[in-house]
Protein backbone atom coordinates (compact mmCIF):
# COMPACT_ATOMS: atom_id res chain seq x y z
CA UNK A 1 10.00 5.35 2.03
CA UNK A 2 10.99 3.50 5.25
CA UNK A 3 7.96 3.25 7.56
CA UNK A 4 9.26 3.15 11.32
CA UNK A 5 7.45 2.54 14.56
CA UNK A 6 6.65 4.71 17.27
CA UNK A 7 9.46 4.40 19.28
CA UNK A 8 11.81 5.12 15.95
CA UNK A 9 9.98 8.34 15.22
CA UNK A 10 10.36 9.39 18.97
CA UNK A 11 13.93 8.92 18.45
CA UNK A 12 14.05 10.57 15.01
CA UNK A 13 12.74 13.79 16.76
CA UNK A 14 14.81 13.65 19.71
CA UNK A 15 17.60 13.42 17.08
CA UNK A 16 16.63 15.88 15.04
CA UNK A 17 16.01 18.37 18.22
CA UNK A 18 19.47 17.33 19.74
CA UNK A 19 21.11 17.56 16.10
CA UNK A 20 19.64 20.31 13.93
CA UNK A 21 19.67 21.57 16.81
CA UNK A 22 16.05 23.07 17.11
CA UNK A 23 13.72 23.18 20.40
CA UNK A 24 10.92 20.58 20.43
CA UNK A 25 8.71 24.13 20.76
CA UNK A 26 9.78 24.88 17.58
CA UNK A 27 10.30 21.41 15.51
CA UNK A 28 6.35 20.88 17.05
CA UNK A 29 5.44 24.74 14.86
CA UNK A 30 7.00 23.14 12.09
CA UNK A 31 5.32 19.91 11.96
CA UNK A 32 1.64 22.23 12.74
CA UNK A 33 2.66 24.51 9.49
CA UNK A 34 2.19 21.58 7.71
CA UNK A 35 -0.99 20.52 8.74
CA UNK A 36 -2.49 24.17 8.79
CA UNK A 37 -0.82 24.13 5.10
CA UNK A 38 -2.74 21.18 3.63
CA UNK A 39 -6.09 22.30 5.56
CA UNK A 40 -5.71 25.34 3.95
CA UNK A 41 -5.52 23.91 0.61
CA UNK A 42 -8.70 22.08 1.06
CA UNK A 43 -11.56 23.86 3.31
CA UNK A 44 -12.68 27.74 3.08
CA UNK A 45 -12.12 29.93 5.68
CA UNK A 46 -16.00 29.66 6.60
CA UNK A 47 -15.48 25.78 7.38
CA UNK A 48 -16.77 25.65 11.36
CA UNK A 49 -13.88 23.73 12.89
CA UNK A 50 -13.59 22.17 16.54
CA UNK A 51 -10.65 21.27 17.44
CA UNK A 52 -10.44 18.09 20.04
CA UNK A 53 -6.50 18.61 21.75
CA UNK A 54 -5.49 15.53 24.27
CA UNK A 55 -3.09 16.94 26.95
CA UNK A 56 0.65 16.00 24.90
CA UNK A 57 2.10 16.73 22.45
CA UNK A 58 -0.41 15.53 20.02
CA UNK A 59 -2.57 18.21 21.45
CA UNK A 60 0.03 20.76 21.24
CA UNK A 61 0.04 19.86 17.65
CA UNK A 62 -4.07 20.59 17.44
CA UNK A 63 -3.57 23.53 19.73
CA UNK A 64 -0.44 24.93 17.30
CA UNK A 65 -3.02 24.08 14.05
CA UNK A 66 -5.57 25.73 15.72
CA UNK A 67 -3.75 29.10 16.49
CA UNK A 68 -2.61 29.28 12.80
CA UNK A 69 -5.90 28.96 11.60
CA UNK A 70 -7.94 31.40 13.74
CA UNK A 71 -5.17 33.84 12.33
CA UNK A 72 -5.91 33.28 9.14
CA UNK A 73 -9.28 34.10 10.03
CA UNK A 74 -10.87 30.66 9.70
CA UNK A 75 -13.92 29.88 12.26
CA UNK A 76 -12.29 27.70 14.96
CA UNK A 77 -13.64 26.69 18.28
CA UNK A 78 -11.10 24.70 20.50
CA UNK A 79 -11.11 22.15 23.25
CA UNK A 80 -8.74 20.26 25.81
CA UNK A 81 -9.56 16.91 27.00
CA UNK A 82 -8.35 17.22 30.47
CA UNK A 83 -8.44 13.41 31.46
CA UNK A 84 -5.48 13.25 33.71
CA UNK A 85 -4.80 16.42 34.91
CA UNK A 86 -1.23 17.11 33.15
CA UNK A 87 -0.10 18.40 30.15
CA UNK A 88 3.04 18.41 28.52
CA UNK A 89 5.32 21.45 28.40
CA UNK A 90 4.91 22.09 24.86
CA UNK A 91 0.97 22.06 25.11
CA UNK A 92 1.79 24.79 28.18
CA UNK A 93 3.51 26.88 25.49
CA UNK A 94 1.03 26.58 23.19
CA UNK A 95 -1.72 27.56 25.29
CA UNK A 96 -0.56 30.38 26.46
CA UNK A 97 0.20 31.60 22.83
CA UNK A 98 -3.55 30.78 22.66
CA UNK A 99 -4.56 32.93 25.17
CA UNK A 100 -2.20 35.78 23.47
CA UNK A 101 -4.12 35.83 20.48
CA UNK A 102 -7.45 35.74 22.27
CA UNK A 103 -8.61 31.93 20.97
CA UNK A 104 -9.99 30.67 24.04
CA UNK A 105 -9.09 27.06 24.91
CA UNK A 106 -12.41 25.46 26.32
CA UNK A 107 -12.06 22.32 28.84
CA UNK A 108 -14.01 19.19 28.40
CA UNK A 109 -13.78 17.31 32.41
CA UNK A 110 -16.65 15.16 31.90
CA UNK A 111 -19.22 13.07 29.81
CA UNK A 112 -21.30 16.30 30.24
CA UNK A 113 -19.21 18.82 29.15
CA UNK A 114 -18.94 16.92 26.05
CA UNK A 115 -22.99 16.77 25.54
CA UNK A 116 -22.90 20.41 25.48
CA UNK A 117 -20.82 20.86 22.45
CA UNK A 118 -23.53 21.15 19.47
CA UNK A 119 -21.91 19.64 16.53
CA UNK A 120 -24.44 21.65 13.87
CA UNK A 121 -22.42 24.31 14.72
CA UNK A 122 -19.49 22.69 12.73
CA UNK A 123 -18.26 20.65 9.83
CA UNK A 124 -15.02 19.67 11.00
CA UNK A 125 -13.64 18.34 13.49
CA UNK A 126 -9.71 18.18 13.91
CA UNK A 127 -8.82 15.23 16.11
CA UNK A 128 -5.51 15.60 18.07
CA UNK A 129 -6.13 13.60 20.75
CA UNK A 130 -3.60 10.85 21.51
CA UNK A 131 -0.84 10.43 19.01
CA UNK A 132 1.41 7.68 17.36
CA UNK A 133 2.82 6.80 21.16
CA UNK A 134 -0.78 5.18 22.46
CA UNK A 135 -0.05 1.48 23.30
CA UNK A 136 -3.46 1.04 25.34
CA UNK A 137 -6.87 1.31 24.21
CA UNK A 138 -8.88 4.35 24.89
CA UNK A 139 -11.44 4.24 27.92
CA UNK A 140 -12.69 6.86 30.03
CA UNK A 141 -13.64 10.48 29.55
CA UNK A 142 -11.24 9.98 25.98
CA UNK A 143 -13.31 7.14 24.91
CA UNK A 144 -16.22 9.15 25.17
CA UNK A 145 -14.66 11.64 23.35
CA UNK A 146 -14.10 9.53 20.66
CA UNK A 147 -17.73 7.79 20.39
CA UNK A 148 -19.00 11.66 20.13
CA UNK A 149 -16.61 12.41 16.96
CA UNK A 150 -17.20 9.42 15.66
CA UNK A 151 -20.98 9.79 16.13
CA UNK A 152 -21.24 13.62 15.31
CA UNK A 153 -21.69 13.37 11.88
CA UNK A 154 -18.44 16.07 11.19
CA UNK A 155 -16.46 15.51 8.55
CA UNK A 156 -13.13 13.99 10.45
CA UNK A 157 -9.66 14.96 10.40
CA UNK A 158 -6.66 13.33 12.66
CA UNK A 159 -3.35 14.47 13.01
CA UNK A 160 -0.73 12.21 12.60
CA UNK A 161 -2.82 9.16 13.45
CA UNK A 162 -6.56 8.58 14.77
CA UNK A 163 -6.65 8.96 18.34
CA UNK A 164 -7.00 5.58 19.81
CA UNK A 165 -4.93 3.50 17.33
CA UNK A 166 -1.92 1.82 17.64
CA UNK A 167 1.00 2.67 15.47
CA UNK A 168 2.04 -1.02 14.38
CA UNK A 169 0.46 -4.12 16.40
CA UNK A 170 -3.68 -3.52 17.17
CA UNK A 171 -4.34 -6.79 17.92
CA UNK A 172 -5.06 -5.71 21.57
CA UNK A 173 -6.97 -2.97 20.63
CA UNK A 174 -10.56 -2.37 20.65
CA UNK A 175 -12.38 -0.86 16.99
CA UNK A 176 -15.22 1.09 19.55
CA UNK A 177 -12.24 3.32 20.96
CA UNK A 178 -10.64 4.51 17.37
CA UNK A 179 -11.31 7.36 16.22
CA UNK A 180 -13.10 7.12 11.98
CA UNK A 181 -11.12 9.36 10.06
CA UNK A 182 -11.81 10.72 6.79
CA UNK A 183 -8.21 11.56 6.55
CA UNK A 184 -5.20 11.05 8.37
CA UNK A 185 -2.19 13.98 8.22
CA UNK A 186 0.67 11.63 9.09
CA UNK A 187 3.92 13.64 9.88
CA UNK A 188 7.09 12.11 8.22
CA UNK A 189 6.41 8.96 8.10
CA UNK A 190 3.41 6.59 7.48
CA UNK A 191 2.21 3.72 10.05
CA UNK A 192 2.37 0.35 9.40
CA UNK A 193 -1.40 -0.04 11.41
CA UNK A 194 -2.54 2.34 8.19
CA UNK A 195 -1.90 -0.28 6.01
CA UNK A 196 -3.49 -3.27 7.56
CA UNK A 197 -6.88 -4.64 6.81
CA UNK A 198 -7.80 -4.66 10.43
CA UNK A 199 -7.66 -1.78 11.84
CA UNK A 200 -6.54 0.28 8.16
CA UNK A 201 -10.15 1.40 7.26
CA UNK A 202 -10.28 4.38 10.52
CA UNK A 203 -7.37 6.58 8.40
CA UNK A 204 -9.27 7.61 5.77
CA UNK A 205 -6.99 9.16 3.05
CA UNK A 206 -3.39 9.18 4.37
CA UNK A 207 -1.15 12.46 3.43
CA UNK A 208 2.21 11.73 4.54
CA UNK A 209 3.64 15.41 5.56
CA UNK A 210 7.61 15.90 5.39
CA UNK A 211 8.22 17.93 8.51
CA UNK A 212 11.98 18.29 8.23
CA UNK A 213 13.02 15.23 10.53
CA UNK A 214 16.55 14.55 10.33
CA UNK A 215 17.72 12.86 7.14
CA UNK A 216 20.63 11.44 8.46
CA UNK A 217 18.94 9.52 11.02
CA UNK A 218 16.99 8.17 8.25
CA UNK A 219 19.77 6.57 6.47
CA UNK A 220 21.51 5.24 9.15
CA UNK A 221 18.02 3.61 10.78
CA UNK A 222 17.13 0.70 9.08
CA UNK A 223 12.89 -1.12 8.95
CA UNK A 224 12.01 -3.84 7.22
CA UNK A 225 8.58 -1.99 6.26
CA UNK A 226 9.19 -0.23 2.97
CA UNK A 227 6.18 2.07 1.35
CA UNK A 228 6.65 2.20 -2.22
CA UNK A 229 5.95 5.70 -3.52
CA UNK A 230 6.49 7.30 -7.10
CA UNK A 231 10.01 8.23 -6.28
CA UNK A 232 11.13 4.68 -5.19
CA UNK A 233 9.23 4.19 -8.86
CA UNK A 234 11.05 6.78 -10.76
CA UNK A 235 14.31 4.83 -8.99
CA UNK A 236 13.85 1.66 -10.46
CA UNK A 237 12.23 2.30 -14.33
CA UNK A 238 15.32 1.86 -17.00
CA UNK A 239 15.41 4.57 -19.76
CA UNK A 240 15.54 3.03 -23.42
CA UNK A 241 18.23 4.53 -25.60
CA UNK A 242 17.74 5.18 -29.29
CA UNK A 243 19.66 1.98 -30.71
CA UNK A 244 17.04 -0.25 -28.66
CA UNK A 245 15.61 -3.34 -30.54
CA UNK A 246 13.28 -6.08 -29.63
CA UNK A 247 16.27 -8.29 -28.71
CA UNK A 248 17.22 -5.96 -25.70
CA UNK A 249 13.99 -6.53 -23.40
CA UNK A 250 13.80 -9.99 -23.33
CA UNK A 251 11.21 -13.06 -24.41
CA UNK A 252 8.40 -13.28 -21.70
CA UNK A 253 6.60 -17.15 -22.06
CA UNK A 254 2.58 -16.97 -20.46
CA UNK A 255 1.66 -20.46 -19.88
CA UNK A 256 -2.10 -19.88 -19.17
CA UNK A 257 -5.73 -21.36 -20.11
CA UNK A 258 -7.88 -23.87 -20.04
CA UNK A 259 -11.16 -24.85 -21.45
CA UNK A 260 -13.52 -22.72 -20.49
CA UNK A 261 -10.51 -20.27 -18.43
CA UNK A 262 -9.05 -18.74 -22.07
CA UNK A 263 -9.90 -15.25 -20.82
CA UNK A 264 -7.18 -15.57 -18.04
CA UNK A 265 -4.58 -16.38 -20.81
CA UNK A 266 -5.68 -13.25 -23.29
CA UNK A 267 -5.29 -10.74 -20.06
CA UNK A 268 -2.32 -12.21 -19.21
CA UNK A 269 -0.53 -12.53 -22.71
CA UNK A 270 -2.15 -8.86 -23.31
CA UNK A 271 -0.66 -7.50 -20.09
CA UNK A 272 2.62 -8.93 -20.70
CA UNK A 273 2.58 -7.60 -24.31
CA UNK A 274 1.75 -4.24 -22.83
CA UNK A 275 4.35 -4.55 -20.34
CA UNK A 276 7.27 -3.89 -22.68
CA UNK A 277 8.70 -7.43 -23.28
CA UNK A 278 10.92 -7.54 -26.45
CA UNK A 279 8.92 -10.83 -27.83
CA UNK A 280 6.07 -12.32 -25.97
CA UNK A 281 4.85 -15.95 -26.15
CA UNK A 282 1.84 -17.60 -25.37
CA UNK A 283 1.75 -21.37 -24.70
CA UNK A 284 -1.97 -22.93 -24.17
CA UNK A 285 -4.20 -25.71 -25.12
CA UNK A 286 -4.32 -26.58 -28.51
CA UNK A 287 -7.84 -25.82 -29.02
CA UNK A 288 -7.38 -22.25 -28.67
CA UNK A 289 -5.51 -21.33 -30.99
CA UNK A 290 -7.15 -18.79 -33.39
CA UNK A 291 -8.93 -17.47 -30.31
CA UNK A 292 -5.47 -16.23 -29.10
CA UNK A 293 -4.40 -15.00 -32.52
CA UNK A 294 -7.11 -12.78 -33.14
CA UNK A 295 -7.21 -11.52 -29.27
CA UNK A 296 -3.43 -10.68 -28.98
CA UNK A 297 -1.83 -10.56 -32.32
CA UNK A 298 1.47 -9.56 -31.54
CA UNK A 299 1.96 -12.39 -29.22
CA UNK A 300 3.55 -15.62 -30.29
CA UNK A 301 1.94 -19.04 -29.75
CA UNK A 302 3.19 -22.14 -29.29
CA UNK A 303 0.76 -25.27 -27.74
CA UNK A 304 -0.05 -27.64 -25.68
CA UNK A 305 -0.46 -31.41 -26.75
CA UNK A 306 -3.84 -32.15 -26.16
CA UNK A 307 -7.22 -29.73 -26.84
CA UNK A 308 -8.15 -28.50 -23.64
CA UNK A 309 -5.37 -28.29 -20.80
CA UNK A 310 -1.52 -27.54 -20.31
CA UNK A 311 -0.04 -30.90 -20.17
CA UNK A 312 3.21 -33.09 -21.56
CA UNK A 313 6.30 -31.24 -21.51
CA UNK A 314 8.50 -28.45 -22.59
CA UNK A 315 11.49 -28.13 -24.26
CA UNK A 316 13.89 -25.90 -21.56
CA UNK A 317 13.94 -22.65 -22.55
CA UNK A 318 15.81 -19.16 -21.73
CA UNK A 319 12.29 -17.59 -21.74
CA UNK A 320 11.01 -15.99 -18.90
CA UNK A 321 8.01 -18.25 -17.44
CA UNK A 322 5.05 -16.80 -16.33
CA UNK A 323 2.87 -19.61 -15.62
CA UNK A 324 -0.92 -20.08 -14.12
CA UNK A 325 -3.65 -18.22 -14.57
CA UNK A 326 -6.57 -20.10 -15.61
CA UNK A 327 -5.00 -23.13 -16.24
CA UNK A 328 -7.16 -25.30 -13.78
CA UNK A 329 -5.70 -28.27 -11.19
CA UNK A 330 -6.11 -31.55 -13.52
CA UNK A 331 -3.86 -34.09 -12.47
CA UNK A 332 -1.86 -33.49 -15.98
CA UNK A 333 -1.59 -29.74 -15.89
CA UNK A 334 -0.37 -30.63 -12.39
CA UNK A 335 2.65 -33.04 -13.70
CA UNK A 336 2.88 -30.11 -16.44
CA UNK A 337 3.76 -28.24 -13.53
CA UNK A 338 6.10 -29.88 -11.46
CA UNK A 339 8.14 -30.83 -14.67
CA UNK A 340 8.99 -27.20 -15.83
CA UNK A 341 9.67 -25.83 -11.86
CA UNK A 342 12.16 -28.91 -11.79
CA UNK A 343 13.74 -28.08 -15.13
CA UNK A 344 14.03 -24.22 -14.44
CA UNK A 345 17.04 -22.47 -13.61
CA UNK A 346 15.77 -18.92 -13.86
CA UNK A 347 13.30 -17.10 -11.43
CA UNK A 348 9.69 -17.42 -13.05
CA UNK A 349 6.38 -16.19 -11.97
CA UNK A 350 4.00 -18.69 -10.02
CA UNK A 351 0.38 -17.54 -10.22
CA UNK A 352 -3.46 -18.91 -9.91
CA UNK A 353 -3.79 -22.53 -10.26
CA UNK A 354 -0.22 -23.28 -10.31
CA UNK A 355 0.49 -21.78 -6.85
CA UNK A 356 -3.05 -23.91 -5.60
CA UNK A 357 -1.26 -27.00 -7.44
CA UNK A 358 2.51 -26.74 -5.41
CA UNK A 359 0.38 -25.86 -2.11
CA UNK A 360 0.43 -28.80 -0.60
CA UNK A 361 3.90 -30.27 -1.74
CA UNK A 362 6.84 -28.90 0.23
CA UNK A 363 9.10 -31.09 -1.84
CA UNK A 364 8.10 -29.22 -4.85
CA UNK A 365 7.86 -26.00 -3.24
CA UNK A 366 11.68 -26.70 -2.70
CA UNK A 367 12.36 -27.11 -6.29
CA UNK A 368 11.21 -24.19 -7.76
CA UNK A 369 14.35 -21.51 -8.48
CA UNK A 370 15.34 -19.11 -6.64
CA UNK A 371 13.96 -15.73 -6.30
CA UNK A 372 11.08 -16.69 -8.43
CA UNK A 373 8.07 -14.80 -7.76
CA UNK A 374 4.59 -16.00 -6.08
CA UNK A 375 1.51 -13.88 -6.61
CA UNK A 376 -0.93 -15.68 -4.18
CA UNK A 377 -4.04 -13.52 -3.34
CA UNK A 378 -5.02 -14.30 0.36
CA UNK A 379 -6.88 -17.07 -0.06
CA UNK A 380 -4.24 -18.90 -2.16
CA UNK A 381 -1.41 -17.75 0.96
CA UNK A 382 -3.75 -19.18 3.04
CA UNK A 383 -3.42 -22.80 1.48
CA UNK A 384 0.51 -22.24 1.64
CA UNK A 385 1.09 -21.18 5.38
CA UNK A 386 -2.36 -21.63 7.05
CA UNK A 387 -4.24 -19.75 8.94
CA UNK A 388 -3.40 -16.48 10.94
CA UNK A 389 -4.51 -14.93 14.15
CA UNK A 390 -3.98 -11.64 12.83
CA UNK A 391 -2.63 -9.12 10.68
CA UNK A 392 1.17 -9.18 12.83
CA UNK A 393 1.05 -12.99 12.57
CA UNK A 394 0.50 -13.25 8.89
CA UNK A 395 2.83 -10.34 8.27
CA UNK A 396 5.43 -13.29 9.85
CA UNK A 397 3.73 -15.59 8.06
CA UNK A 398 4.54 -13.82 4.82
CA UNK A 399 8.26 -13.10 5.61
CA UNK A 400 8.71 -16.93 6.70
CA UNK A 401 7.49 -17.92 3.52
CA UNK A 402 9.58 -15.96 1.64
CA UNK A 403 13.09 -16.34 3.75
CA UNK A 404 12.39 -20.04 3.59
CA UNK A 405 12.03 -20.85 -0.12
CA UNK A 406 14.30 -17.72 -0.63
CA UNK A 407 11.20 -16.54 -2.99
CA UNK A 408 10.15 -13.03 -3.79
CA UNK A 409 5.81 -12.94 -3.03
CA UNK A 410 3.28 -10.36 -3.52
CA UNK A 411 0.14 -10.60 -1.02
CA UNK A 412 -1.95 -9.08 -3.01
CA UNK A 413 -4.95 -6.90 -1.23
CA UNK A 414 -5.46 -2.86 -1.16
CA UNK A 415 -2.23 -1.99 0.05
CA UNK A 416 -0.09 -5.35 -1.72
CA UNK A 417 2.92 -6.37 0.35
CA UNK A 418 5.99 -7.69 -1.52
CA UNK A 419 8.28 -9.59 0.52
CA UNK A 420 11.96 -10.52 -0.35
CA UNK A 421 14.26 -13.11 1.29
CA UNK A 422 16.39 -10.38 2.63
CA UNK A 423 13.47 -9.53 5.21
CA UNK A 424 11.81 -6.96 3.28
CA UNK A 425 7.82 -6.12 3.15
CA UNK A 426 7.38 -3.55 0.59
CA UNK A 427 3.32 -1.42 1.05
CA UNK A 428 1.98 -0.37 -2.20
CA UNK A 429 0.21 2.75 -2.52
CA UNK A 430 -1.87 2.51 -5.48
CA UNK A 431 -5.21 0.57 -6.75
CA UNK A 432 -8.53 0.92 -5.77
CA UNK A 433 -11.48 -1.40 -4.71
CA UNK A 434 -12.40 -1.22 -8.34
CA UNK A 435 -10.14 -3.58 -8.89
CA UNK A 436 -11.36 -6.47 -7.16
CA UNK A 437 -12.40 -8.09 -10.12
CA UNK A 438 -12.22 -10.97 -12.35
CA UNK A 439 -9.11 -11.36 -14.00
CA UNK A 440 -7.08 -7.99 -12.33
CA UNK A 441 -4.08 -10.39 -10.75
CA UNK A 442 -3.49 -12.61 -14.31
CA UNK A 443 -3.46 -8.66 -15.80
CA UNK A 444 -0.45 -8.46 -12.77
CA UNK A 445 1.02 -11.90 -13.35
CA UNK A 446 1.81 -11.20 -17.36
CA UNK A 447 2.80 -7.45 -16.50
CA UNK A 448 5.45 -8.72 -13.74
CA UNK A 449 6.71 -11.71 -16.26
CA UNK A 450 7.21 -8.58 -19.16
CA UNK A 451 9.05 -6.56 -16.47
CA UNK A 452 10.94 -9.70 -15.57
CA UNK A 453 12.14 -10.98 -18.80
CA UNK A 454 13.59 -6.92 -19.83
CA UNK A 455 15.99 -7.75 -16.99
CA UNK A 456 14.53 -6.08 -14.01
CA UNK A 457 15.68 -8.31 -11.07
CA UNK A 458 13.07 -10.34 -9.36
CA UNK A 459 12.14 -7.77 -6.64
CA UNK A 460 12.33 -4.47 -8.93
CA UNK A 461 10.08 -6.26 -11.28
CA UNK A 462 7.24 -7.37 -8.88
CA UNK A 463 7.72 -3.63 -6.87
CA UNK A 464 7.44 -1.76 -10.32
CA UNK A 465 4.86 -4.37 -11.37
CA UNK A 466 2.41 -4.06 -8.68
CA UNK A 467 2.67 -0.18 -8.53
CA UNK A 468 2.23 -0.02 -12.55
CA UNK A 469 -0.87 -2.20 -11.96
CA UNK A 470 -2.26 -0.56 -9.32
CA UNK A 471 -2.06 2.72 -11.23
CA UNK A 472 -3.50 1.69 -14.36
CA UNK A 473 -6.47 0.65 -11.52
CA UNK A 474 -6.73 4.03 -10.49
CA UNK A 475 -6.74 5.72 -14.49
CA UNK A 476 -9.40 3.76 -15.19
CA UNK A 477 -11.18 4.44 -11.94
CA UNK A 478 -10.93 8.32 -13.38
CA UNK A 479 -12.38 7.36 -16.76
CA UNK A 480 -15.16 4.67 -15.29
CA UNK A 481 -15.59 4.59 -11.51
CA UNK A 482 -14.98 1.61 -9.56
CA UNK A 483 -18.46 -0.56 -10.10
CA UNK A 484 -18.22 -0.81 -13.71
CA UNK A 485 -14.25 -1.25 -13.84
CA UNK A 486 -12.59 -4.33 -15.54
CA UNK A 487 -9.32 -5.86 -16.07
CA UNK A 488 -9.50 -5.44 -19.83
CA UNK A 489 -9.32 -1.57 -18.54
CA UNK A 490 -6.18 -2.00 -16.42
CA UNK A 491 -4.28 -2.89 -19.37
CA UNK A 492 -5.92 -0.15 -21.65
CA UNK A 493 -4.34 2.13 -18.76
CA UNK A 494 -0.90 0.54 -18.58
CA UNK A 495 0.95 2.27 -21.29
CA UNK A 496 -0.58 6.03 -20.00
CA UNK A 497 0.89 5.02 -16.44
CA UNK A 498 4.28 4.20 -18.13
CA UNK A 499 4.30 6.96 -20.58
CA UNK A 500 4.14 9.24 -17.27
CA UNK A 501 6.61 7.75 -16.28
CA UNK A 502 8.95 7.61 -19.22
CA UNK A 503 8.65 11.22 -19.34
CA UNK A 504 9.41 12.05 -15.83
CA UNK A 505 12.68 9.77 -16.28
CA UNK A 506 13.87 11.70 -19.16
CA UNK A 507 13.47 14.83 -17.36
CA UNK A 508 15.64 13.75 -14.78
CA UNK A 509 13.04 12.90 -11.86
């Protein structure tokens, strides 16, 4: 799902009005239905509501909601923050529909009007104050609107974004004038602000609501912000058909471990088994050898020369590598390194201590193939691009990275961005903060190396892989909760995830 910015969604409903054709009046009722829908689905009618309407169209939307809902019979009490005096002709419609139905429309001119609004009365409060347009921070009679939801201890809706934020770049923005959602009804199209660390944590739980937008002007406007979703999953998984063998999906090669770091290589060589990967090798330190035959018996070994580290060589292989977690930053595991990047031809998987290894040489960074795929989590990006100002700066720091060394990387983090050499940044939507724990990216390195070596191309197998990961996170959140979650868990959950998936595939989407 392409993920525009403001100005493209202003343009996507001026095309849609000028090309459906439909009046903004009624393309505005629309978009409301859907919000009044999904309310409806989730709070009685005797939820107290107060609506909070700005004078646009963003409070034309509230006003529309509003309407809907009192004639459903639902306890609503609704209010205009008249800050400058105008309103937009759609809001003028809407309030006088308003006064048809005999919902009065209360005005809030001042700091005091506000005061007398007793929140105990309520347990909602819809917030359609500014919308997705805002490109200056709130101050004024509408910050002081904001401080009192924010403060009135109301469950909080917003509709289509929280008043105050910024639809892409915050940076200029101040946290004390954003509304604090506890969810966000986005119409059509998610923001890329939602899905920042910054400034992400005011949406709450984002619903993206289809309102009927044009779909042609989807396809023919291009972003470079992708959010992956189940059907951009369903897209990429490859059905298996009943003469399948091992031989089909590939040999997937975890180099992983060190003394004292073997866990890393058993989640890894587990996740990769789990994966799907036709055969599945392990190559570690010598010493630990039974360990990984009796933790992942289906997995082949092969080993290193000495006891405890990676180190010597490797015969070249046609494996697909998946190389780094937990295999430390001796200066032999480092040489260890550097010699199988320089004798690969095929795109391999860079994780862990092998990504903190190449860091700081650009000369090897140069040598590793094409379209191979990092995994850094932000502290290991860091140590590749330095620091960043903020979130817009490392986004470019990200893309850089990747159009530079023509590489495919994952940022991992709640919402992990993929980026491709073609300009790409691809959001994930699932995971959890259960799974910021030990050993949850080697589960992701060996489950993107599986996906890679059944011939998924580079940026198919690090999409699917990170969504496939961040699912399992959130079946095992279901079973366990977040505190107690571990990695061991994610893989547990992989093949449910996949079997969902399997299934929807065969039943044609």
């Amino acid at each position: 799902m392409k993920i525009f910015t403001a100005e493209q969604i202003r343009d996507w409903d001026k095309f849609t009005i000028e090309n459906e054709p439909i009046r903004s009046l009624d393309l505005m009722e629309r978009a409301a239905s859907r919000c009044t829908h999904w309310i409806r689905k989730n709070y009685s009618q005797d939820t107290g509501m107060v609506f909070m309407c700005g004078p646009g169209n963003n409070g034309g939307d509230g006003l529309v909601v509003a309407r809907q809902l009192h004639e459903m019979f639902y306890k609503v009490s609704c209010y205009h923050i008249n800050f400058s005096g105008q309103t937009s002709e759609d809001f003028n419609q809407n309030k006088q529909r308003l006064n048809r139905i005999g919902l009065e429309l209360n005005e809030i001119n001042s700091k005091e009007d506000l005061q007398k609004i007793k929140s105990n009365e309520y347990s909602l409060v819809v917030d359609a104050i500014f919308g997705s347009g805002l490109n200056r921070p709130a101050q004024d009679l509408p910050l002081e609107v904001i401080k009192w939801i924010n403060h009135s201890g109301l469950e909080v809706i917003s509709i289509d974004i929280p008043s105050g934020m910024f639809s892409e770049d915050n940076k200029e923005n101040s946290k004390d004038g954003i509304v604090k959602a506890d969810a966000t009804l986005t119409l059509q199209s998610c923001k890329l602000s939602f899905l920042l660390p910054d400034f992400g944590g005011y949406v709450g739980r984002i619903h993206v609501l289809p309102i009927g937008l044009s779909g042609k002007y989807y396809e023919l406007t291009d972003s470079k912000y992708e959010l992956v979703t189940q059907n951009e999953v369903l897209a990429i998984i490859k059905k298996r058909h009943k003469y399948s063998h091992k031989g089909l999906f590939g040999h997937a090669y975890i180099l992983a471990g060190a003394k004292g770091k073997m866990g890393a290589a058993v989640l890894a060589t587990r996740s990769c088994v789990r994966g799907g990967a036709g055969l599945t090798t392990a190559h570690v330190p010598r010493s630990a050898w039974q360990l990984m035959q009796q933790a992942v018996p289906e997995a082949m070994l092969t080993f290193s020369e000495v006891d405890d580290i990676l180190c010597g060589a490797l015969v070249p292989t046609k494996k697909t590598v998946g190389i780094g977690p937990g295999i430390g930053q001796e200066a032999q595991t480092a040489e260890f390194v550097f010699k199988l990047i320089a004798e690969q031809d095929e795109p391999m998987v860079i994780d862990a201590d092998a990504l903190n290894i190449l860091a700081g040489n650009k000369e090897r960074q140069r040598e590793i193939p094409e379209r191979s795929i990092l995994t850094p989590h932000p502290k290991e990006f860091q140590r590749w691009v330095g620091e960043w100002h903020n979130e817009g700066h490392k986004l470019n720091l990200l893309l850089e990275l990747s159009q530079r060394l023509k590489l495919i990387v994952v940022l991992k983090g709640a919402h992990t961005i993929t980026a491709t050499p073609e300009g790409k940044l691809y959001f994930n939507t699932t995971g959890n903060p259960g799974m910021a724990t030990p050993g949850s990216g080697d589960v992701l390195t060996g489950l993107i190396t599986s996906l890679l070596a059944q011939g998924y191309s580079p940026r198919d197998a690090a999409v699917l892989g990170v969504w496939v990961h961040g699912a399992a996170g959130d079946k095992a959140q279901k079973q366990i909760g977040e505190q107690a979650l571990r990695a061991g868990d994610l893989i547990e959950a992989i093949p449910l995830v996949m079997k969902e998936h399997e299934q929807t595939v065969a039943q044609g989407g």
